[in-house]
PDB file of N, CA and C in Angstrom:
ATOM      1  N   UNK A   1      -3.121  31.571  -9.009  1.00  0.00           N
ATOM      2  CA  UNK A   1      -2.778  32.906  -8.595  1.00  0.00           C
ATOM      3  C   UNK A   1      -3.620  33.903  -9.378  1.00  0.00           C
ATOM      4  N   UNK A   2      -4.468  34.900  -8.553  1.00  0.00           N
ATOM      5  CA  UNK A   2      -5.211  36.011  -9.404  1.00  0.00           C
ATOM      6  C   UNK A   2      -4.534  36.625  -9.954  1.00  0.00           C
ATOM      7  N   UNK A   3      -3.482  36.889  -9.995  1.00  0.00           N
ATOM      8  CA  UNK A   3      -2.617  38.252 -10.835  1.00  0.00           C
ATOM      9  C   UNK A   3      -2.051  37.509 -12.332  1.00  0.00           C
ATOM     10  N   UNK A   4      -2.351  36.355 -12.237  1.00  0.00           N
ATOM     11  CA  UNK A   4      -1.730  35.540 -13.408  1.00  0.00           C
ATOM     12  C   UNK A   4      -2.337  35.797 -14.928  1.00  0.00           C
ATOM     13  N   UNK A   5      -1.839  36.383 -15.684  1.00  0.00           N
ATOM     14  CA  UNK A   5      -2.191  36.530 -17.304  1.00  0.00           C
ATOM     15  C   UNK A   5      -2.427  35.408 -17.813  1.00  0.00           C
ATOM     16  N   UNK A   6      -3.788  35.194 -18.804  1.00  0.00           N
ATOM     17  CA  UNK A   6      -3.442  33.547 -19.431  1.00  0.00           C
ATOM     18  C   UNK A   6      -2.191  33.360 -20.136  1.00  0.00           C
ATOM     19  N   UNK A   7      -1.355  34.020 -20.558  1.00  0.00           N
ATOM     20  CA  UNK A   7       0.429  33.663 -21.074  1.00  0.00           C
ATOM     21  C   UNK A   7       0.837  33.033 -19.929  1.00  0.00           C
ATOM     22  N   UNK A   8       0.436  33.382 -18.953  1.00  0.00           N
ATOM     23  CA  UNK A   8       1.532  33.279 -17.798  1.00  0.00           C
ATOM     24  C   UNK A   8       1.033  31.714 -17.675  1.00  0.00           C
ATOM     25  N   UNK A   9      -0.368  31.818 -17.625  1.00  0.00           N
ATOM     26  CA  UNK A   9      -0.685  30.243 -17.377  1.00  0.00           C
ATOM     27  C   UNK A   9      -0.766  29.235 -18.452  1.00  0.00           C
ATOM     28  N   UNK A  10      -0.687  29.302 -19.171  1.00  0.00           N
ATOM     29  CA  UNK A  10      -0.254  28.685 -20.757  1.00  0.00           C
ATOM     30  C   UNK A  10       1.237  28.474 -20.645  1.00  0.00           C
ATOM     31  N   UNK A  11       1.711  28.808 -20.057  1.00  0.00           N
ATOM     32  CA  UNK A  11       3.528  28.857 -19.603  1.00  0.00           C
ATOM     33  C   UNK A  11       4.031  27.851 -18.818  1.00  0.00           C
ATOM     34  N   UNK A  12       3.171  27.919 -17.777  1.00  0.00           N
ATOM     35  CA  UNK A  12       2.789  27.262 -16.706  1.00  0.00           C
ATOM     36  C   UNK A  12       2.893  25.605 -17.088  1.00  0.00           C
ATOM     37  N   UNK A  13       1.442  26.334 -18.161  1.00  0.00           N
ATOM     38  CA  UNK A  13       0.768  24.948 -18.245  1.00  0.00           C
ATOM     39  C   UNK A  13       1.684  23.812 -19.330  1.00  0.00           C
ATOM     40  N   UNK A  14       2.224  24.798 -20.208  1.00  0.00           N
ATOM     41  CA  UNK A  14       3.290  24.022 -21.039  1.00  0.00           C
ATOM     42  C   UNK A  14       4.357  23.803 -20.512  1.00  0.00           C
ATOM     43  N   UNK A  15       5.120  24.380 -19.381  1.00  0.00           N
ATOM     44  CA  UNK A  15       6.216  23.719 -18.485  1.00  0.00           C
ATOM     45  C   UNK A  15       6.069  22.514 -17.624  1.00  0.00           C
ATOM     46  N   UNK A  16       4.879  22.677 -17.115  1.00  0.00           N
ATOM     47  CA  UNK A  16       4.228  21.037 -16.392  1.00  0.00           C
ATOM     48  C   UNK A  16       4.382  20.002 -17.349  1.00  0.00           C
ATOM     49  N   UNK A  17       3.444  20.348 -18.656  1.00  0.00           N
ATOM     50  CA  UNK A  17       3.632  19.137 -19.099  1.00  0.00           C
ATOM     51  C   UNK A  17       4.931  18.516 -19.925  1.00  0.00           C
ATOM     52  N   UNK A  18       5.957  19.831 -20.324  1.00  0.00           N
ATOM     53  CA  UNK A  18       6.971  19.210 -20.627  1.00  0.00           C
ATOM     54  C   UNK A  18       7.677  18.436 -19.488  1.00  0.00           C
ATOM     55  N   UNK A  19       7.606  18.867 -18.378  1.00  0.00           N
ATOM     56  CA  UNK A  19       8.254  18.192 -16.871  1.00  0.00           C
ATOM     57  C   UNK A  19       7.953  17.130 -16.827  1.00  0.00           C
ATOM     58  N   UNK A  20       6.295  16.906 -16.682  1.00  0.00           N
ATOM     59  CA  UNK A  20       5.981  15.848 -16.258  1.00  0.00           C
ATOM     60  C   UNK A  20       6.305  14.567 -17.348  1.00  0.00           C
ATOM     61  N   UNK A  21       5.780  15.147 -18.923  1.00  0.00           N
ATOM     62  CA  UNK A  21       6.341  14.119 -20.330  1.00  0.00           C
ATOM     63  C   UNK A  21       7.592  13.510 -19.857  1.00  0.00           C
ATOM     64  N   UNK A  22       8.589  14.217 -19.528  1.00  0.00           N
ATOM     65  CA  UNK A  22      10.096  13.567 -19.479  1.00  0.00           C
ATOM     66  C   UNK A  22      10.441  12.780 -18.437  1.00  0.00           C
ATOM     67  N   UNK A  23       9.379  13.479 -17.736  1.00  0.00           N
ATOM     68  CA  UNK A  23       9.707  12.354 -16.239  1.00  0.00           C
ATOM     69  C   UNK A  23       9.257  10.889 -16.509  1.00  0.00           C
ATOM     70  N   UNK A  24       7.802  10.995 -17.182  1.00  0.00           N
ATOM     71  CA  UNK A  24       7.229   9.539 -17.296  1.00  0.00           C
ATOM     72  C   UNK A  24       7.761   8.928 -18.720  1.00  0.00           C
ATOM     73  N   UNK A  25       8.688   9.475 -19.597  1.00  0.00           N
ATOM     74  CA  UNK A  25       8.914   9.192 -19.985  1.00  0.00           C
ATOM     75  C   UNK A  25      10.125   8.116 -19.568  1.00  0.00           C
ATOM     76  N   UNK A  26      11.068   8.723 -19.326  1.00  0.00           N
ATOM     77  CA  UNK A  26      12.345   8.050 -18.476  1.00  0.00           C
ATOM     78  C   UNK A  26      11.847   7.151 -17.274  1.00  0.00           C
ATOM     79  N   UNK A  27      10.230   7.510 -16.560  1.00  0.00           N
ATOM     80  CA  UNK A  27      10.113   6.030 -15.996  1.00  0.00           C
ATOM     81  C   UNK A  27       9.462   5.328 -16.648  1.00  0.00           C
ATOM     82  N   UNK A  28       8.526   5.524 -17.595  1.00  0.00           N
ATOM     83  CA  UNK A  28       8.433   3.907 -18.483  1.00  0.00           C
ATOM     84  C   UNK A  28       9.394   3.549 -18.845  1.00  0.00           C
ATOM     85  N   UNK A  29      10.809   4.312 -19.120  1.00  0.00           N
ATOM     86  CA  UNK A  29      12.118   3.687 -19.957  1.00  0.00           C
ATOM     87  C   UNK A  29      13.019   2.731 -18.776  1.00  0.00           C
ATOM     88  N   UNK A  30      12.649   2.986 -17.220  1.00  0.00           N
ATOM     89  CA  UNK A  30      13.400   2.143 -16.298  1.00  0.00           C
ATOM     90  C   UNK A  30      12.875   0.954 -15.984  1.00  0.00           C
ATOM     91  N   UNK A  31      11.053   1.212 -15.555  1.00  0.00           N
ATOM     92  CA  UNK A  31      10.474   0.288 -15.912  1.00  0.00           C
ATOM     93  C   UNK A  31      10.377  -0.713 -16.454  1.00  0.00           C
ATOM     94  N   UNK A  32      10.552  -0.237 -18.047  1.00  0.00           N
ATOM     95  CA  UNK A  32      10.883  -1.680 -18.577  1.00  0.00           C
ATOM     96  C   UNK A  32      11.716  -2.128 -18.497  1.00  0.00           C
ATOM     97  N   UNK A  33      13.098  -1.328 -18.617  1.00  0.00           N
ATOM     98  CA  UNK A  33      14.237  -2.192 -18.489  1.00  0.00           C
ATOM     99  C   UNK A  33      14.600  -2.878 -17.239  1.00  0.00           C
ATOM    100  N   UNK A  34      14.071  -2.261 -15.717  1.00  0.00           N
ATOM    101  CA  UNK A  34      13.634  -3.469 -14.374  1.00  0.00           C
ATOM    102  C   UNK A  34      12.686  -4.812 -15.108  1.00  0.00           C
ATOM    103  N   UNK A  35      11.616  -4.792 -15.448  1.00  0.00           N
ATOM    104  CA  UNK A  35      10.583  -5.472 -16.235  1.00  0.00           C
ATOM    105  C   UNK A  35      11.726  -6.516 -17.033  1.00  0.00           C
ATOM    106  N   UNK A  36      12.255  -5.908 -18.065  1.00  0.00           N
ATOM    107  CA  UNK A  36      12.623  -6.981 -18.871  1.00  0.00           C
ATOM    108  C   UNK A  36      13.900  -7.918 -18.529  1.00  0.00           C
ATOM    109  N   UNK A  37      14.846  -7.160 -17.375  1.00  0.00           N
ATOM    110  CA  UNK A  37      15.944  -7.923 -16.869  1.00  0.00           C
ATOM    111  C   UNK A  37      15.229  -8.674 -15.821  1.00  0.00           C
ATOM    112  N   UNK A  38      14.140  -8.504 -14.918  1.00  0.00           N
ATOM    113  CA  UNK A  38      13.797  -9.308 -14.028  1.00  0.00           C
ATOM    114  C   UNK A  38      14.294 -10.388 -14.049  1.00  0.00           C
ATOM    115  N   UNK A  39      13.521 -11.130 -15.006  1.00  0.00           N
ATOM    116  CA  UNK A  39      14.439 -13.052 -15.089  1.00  0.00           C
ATOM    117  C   UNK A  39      16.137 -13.440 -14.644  1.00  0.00           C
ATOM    118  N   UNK A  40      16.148 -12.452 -15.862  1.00  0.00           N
ATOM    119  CA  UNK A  40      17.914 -12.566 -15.388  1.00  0.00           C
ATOM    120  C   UNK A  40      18.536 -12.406 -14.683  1.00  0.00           C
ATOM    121  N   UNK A  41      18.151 -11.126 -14.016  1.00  0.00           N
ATOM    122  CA  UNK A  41      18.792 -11.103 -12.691  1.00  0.00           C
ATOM    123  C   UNK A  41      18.643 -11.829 -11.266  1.00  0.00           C
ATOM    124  N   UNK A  42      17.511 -12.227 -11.170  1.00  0.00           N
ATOM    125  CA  UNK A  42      16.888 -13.118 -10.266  1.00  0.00           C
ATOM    126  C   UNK A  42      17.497 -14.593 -10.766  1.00  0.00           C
ATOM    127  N   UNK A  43      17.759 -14.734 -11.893  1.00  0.00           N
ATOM    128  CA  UNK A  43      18.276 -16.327 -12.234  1.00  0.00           C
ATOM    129  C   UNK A  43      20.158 -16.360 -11.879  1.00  0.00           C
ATOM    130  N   UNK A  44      20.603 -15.066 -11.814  1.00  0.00           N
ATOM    131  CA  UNK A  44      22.016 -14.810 -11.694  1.00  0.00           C
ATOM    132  C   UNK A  44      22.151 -14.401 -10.262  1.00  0.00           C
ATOM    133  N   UNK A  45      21.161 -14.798  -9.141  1.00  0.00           N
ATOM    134  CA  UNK A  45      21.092 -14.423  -7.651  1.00  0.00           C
ATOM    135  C   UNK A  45      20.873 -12.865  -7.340  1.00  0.00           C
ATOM    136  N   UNK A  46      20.420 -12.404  -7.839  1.00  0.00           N
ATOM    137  CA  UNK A  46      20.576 -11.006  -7.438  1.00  0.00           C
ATOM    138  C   UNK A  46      19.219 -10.227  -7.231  1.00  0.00           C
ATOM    139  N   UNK A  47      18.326 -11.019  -6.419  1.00  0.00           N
ATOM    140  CA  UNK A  47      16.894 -10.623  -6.161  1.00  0.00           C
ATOM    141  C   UNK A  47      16.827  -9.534  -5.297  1.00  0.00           C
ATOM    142  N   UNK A  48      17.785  -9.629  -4.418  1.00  0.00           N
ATOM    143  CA  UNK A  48      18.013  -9.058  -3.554  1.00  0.00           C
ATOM    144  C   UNK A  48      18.387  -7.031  -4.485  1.00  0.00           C
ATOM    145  N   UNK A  49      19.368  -7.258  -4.753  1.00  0.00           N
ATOM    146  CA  UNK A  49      19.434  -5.584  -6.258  1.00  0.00           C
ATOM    147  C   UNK A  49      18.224  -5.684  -7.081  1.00  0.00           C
ATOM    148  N   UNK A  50      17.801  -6.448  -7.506  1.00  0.00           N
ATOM    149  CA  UNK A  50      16.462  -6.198  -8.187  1.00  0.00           C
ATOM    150  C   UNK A  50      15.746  -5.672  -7.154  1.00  0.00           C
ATOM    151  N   UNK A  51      15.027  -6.014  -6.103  1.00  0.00           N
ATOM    152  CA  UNK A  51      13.885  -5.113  -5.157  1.00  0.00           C
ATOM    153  C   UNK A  51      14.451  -4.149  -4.340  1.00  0.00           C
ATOM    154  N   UNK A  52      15.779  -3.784  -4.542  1.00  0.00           N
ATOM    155  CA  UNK A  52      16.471  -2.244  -4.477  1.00  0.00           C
ATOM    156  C   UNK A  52      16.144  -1.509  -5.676  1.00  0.00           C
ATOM    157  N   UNK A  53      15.931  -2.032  -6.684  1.00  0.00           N
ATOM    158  CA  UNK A  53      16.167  -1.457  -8.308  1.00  0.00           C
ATOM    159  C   UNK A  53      14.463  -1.098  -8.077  1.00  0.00           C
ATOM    160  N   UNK A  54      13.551  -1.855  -7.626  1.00  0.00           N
ATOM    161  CA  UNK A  54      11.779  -1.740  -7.760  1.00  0.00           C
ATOM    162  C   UNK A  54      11.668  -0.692  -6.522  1.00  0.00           C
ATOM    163  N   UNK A  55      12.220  -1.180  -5.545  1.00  0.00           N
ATOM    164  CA  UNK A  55      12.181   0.102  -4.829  1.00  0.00           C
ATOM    165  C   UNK A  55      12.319   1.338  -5.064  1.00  0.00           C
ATOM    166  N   UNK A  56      13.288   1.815  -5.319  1.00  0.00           N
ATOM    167  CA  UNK A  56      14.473   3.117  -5.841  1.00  0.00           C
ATOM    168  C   UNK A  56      13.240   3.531  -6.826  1.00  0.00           C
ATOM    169  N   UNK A  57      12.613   2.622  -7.433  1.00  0.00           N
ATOM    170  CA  UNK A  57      11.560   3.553  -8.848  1.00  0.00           C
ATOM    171  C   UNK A  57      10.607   3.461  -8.102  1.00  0.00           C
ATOM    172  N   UNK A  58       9.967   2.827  -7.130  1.00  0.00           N
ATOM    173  CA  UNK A  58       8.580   3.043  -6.839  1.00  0.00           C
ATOM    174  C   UNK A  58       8.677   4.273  -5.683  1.00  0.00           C
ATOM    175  N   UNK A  59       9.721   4.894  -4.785  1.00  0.00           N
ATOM    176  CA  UNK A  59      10.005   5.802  -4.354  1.00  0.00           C
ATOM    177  C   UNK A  59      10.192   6.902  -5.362  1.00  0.00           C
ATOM    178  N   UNK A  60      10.908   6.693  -6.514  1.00  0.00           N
ATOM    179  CA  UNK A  60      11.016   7.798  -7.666  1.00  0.00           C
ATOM    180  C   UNK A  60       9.716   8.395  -8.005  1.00  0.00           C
ATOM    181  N   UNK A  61       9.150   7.563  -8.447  1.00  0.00           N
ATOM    182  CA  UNK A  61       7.531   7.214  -9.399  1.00  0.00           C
ATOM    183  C   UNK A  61       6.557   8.039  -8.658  1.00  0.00           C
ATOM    184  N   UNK A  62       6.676   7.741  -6.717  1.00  0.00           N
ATOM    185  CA  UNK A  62       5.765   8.216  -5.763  1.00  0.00           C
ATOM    186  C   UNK A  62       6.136   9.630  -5.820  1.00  0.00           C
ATOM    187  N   UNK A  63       7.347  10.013  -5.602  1.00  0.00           N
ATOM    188  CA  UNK A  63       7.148  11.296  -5.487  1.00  0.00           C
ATOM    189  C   UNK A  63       6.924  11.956  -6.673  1.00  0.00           C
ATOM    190  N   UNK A  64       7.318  11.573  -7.788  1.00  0.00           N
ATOM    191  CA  UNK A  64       7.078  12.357  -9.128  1.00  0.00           C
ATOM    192  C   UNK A  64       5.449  12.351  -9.222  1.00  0.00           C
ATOM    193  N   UNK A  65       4.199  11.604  -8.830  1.00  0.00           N
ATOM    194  CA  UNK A  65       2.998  11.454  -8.753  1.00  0.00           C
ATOM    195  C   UNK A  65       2.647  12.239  -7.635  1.00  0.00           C
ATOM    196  N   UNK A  66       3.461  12.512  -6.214  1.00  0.00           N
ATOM    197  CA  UNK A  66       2.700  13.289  -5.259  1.00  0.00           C
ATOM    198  C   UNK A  66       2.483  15.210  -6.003  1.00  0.00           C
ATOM    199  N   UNK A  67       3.855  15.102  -6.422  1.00  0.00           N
ATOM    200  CA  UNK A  67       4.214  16.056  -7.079  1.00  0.00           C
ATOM    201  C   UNK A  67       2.865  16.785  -8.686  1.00  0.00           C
ATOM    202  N   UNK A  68       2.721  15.811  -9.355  1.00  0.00           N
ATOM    203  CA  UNK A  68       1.773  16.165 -10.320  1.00  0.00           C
ATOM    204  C   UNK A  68       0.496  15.849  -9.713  1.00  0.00           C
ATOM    205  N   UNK A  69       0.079  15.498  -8.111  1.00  0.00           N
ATOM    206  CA  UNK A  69      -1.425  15.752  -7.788  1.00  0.00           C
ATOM    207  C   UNK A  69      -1.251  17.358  -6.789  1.00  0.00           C
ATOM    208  N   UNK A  70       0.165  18.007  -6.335  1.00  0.00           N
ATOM    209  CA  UNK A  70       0.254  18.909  -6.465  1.00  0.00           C
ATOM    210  C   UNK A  70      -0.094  20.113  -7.563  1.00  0.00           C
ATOM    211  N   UNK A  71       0.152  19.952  -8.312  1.00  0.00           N
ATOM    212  CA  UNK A  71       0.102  20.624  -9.424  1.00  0.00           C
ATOM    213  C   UNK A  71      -1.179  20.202 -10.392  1.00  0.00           C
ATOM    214  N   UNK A  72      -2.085  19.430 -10.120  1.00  0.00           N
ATOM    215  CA  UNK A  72      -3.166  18.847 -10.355  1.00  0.00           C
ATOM    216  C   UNK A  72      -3.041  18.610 -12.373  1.00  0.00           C
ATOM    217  N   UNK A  73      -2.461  18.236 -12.370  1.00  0.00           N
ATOM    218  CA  UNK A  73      -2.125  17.262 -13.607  1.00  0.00           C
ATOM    219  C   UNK A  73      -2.732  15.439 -13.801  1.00  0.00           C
ATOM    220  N   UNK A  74      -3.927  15.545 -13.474  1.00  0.00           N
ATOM    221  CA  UNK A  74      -4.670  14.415 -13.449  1.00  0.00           C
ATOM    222  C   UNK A  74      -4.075  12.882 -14.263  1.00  0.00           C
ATOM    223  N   UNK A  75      -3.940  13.360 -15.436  1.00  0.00           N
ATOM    224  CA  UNK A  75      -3.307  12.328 -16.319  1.00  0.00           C
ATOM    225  C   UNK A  75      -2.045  11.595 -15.671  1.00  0.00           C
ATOM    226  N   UNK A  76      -0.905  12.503 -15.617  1.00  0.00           N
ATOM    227  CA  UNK A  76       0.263  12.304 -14.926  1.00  0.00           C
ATOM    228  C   UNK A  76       0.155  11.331 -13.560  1.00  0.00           C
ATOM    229  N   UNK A  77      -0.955  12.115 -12.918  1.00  0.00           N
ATOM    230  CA  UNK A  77      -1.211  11.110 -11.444  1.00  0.00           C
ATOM    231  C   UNK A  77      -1.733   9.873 -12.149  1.00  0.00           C
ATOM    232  N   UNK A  78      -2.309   9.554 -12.782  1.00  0.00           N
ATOM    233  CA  UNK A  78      -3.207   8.133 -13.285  1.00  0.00           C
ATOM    234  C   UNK A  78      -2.384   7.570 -13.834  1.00  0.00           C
ATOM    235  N   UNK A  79      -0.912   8.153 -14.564  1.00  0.00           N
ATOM    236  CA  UNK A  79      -0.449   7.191 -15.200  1.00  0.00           C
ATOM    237  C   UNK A  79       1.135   6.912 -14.529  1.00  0.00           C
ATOM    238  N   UNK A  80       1.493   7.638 -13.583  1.00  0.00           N
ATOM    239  CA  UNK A  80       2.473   7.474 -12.606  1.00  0.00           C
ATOM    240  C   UNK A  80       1.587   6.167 -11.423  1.00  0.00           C
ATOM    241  N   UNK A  81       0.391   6.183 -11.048  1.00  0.00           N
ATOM    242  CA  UNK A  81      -0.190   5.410 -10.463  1.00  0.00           C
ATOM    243  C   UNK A  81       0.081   4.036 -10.839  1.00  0.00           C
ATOM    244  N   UNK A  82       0.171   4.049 -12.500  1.00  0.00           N
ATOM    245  CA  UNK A  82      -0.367   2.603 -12.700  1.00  0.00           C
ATOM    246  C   UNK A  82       1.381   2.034 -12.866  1.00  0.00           C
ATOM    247  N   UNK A  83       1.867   2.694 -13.027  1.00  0.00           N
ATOM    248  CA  UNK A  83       3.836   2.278 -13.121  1.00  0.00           C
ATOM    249  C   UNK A  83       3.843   1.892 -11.756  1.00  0.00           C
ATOM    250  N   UNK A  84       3.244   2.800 -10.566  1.00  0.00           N
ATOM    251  CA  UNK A  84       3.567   2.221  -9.272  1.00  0.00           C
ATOM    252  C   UNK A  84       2.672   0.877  -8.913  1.00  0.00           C
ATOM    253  N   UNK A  85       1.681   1.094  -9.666  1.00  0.00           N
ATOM    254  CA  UNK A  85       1.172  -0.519  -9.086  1.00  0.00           C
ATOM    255  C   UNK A  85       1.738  -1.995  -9.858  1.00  0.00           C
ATOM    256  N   UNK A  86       2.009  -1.372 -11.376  1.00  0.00           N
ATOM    257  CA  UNK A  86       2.908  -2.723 -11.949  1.00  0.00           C
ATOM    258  C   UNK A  86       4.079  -2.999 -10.964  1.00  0.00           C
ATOM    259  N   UNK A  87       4.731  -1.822 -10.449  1.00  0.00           N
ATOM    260  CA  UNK A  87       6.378  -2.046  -9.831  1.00  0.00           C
ATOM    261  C   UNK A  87       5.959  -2.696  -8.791  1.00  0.00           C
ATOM    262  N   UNK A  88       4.879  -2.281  -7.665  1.00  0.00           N
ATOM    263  CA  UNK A  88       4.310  -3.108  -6.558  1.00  0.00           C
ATOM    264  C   UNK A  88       4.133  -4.506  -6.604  1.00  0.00           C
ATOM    265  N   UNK A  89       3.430  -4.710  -8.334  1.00  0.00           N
ATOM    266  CA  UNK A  89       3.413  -6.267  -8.300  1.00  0.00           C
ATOM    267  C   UNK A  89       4.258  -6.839  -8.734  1.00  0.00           C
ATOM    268  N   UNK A  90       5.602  -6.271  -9.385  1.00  0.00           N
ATOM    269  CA  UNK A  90       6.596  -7.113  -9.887  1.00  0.00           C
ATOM    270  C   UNK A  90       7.356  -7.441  -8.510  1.00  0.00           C
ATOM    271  N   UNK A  91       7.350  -6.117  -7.387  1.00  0.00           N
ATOM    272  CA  UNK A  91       8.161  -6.421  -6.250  1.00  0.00           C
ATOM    273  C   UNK A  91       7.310  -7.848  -5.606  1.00  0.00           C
ATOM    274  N   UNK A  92       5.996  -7.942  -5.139  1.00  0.00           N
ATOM    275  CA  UNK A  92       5.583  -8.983  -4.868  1.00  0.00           C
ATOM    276  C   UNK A  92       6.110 -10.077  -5.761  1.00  0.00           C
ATOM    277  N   UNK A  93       6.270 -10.509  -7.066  1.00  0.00           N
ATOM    278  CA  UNK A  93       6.513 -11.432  -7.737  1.00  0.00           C
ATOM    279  C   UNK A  93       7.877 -11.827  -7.438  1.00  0.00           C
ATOM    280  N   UNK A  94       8.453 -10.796  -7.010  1.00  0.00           N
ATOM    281  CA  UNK A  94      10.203 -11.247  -6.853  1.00  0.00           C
ATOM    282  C   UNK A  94      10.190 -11.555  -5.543  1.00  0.00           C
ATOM    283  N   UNK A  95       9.568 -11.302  -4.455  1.00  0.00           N
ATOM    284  CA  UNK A  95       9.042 -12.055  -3.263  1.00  0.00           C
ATOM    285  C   UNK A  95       9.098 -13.611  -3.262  1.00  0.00           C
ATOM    286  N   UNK A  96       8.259 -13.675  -3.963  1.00  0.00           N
ATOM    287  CA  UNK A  96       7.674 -15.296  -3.903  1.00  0.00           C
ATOM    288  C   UNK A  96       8.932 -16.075  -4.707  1.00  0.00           C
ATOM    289  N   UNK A  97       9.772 -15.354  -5.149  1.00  0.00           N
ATOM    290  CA  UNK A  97      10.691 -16.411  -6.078  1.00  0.00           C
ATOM    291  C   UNK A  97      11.468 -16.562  -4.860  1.00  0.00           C
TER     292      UNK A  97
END
């Protein structure tokens, strides 16, 4: 926006990234914990809630990434990308079991 003061965009720019920090923060924190129960839950029948559980975050993950290539936060997109492609391949892995 032309009318924007650099405060205004320094404001901006420090509200994005606190947004975006907490977001990827809390999805590396689901992530792993999908990641590290995988076994178990798949060994206790429940493959089926696990690729609801990979789903539910790779729908989360997508829009929180469409969202920061909105707002052109490069980092955020590259590293929301790569959570969605681990979750992609853990969902394939729970496939094949």
């Amino acid at each position: 926006m032309p009318d924007e003061t650099p405060d205004d965009r320094s404001d901006e720019t420090r509200a994005n990234f606190e947004y975006f920090s907490n977001e990827y923060a809390q999805a590396l924190q689901a992530y792993t914990a999908i990641e590290n129960q995988a076994s178990t839950i798949v060994a206790f029948g429940g493959s089926d809630d696990l690729r609801t559980f990979v789903d539910q975050f790779i729908e989360m993950a997508t829009r929180t990434k469409a969202l920061a290539e909105e707002r052109e936060e490069s980092h955020f997109v590259e590293w929301f990308g790569e959570l969605i492609r681990k979750a992609e391949a853990l969902r394939t892995e729970i496939a094949r079991r």
